[in-house]
Protein backbone atom coordinates (compact mmCIF):
# COMPACT_ATOMS: atom_id res chain seq x y z
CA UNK A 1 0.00 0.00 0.00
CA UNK A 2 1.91 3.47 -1.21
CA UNK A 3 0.36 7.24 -0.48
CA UNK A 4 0.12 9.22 -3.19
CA UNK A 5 -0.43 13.09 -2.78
CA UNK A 6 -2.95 14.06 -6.25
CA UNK A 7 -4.56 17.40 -7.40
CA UNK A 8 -8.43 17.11 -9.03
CA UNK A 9 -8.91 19.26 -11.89
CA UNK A 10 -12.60 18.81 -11.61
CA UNK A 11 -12.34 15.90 -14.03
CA UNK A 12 -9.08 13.90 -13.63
CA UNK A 13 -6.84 13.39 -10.19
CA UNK A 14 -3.11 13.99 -11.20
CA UNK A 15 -0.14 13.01 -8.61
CA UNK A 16 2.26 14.78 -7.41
CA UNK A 17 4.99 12.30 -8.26
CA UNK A 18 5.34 9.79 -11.01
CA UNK A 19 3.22 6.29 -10.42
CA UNK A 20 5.53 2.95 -11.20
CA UNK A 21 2.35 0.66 -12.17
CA UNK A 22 1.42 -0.70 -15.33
CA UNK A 23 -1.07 0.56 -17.72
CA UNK A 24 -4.86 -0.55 -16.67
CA UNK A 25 -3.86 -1.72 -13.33
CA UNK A 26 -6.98 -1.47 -10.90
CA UNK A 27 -6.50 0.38 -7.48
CA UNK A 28 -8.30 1.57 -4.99
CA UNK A 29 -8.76 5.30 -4.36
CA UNK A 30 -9.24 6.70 -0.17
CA UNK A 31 -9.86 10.22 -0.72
CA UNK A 32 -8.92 12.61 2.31
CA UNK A 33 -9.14 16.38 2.04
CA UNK A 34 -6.02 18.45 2.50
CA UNK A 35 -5.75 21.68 4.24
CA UNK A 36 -4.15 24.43 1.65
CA UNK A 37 -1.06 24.74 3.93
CA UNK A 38 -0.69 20.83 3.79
CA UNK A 39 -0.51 20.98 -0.05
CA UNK A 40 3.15 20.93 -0.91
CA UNK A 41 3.87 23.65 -3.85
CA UNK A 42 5.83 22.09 -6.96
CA UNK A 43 8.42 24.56 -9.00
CA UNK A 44 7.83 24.54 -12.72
CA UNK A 45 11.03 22.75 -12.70
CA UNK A 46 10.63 19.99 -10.12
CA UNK A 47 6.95 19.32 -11.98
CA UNK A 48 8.91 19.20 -15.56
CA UNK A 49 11.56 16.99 -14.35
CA UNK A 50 9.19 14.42 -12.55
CA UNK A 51 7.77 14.20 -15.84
CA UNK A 52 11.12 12.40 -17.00
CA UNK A 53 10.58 13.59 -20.57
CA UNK A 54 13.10 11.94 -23.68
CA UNK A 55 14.48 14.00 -26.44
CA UNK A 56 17.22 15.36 -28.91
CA UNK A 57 20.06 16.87 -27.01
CA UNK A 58 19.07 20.09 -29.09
CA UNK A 59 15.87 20.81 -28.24
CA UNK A 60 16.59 24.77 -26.91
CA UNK A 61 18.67 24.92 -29.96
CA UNK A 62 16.63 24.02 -32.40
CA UNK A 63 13.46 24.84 -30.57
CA UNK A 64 11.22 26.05 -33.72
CA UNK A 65 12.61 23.44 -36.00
CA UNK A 66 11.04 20.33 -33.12
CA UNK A 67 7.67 22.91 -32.50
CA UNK A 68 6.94 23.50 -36.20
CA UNK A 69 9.23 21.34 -38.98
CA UNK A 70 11.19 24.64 -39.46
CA UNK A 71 14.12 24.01 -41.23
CA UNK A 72 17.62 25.37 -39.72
CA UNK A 73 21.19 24.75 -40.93
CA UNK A 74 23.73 23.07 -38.77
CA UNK A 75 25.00 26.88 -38.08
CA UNK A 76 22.30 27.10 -35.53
């Protein structure tokens, strides 16, 4: 049995860290209220690195060329 702190968007609950199960796995949900000052606060960049996103090496680089198929020279 594991805690997991979540946010509900009105919709969806979302946790606060990443979940280790596999895809479809049934659990059971205890939902407990939490105070606002027993929410912990997440920077931008703790929230984008839980996220443990894969990519090119270049991505600030090249930034437009992975957003829209812009083209760019090695140069940039």
């Amino acid at each position: 049995m594991k805690e997991i702190a979540a946010v509900f968007d009105g919709k969806v609950f979302h946790p606060a860290e990443p979940i280790t199960l596999p895809a479809n796995t049934r659990v059971k949900i205890i939902i407990e209220t939490l105070e606002t000052d027993e929410l912990e606060t997440n920077s931008f960049l703790q929230t984008a690195l839980a996220l443990n996103l894969e990519g090119p090496s270049d991505w600030s680089v090249k930034l437009d060329h992975y957003l829209y198929g812009e083209e760019t020279t090695d140069e940039d």
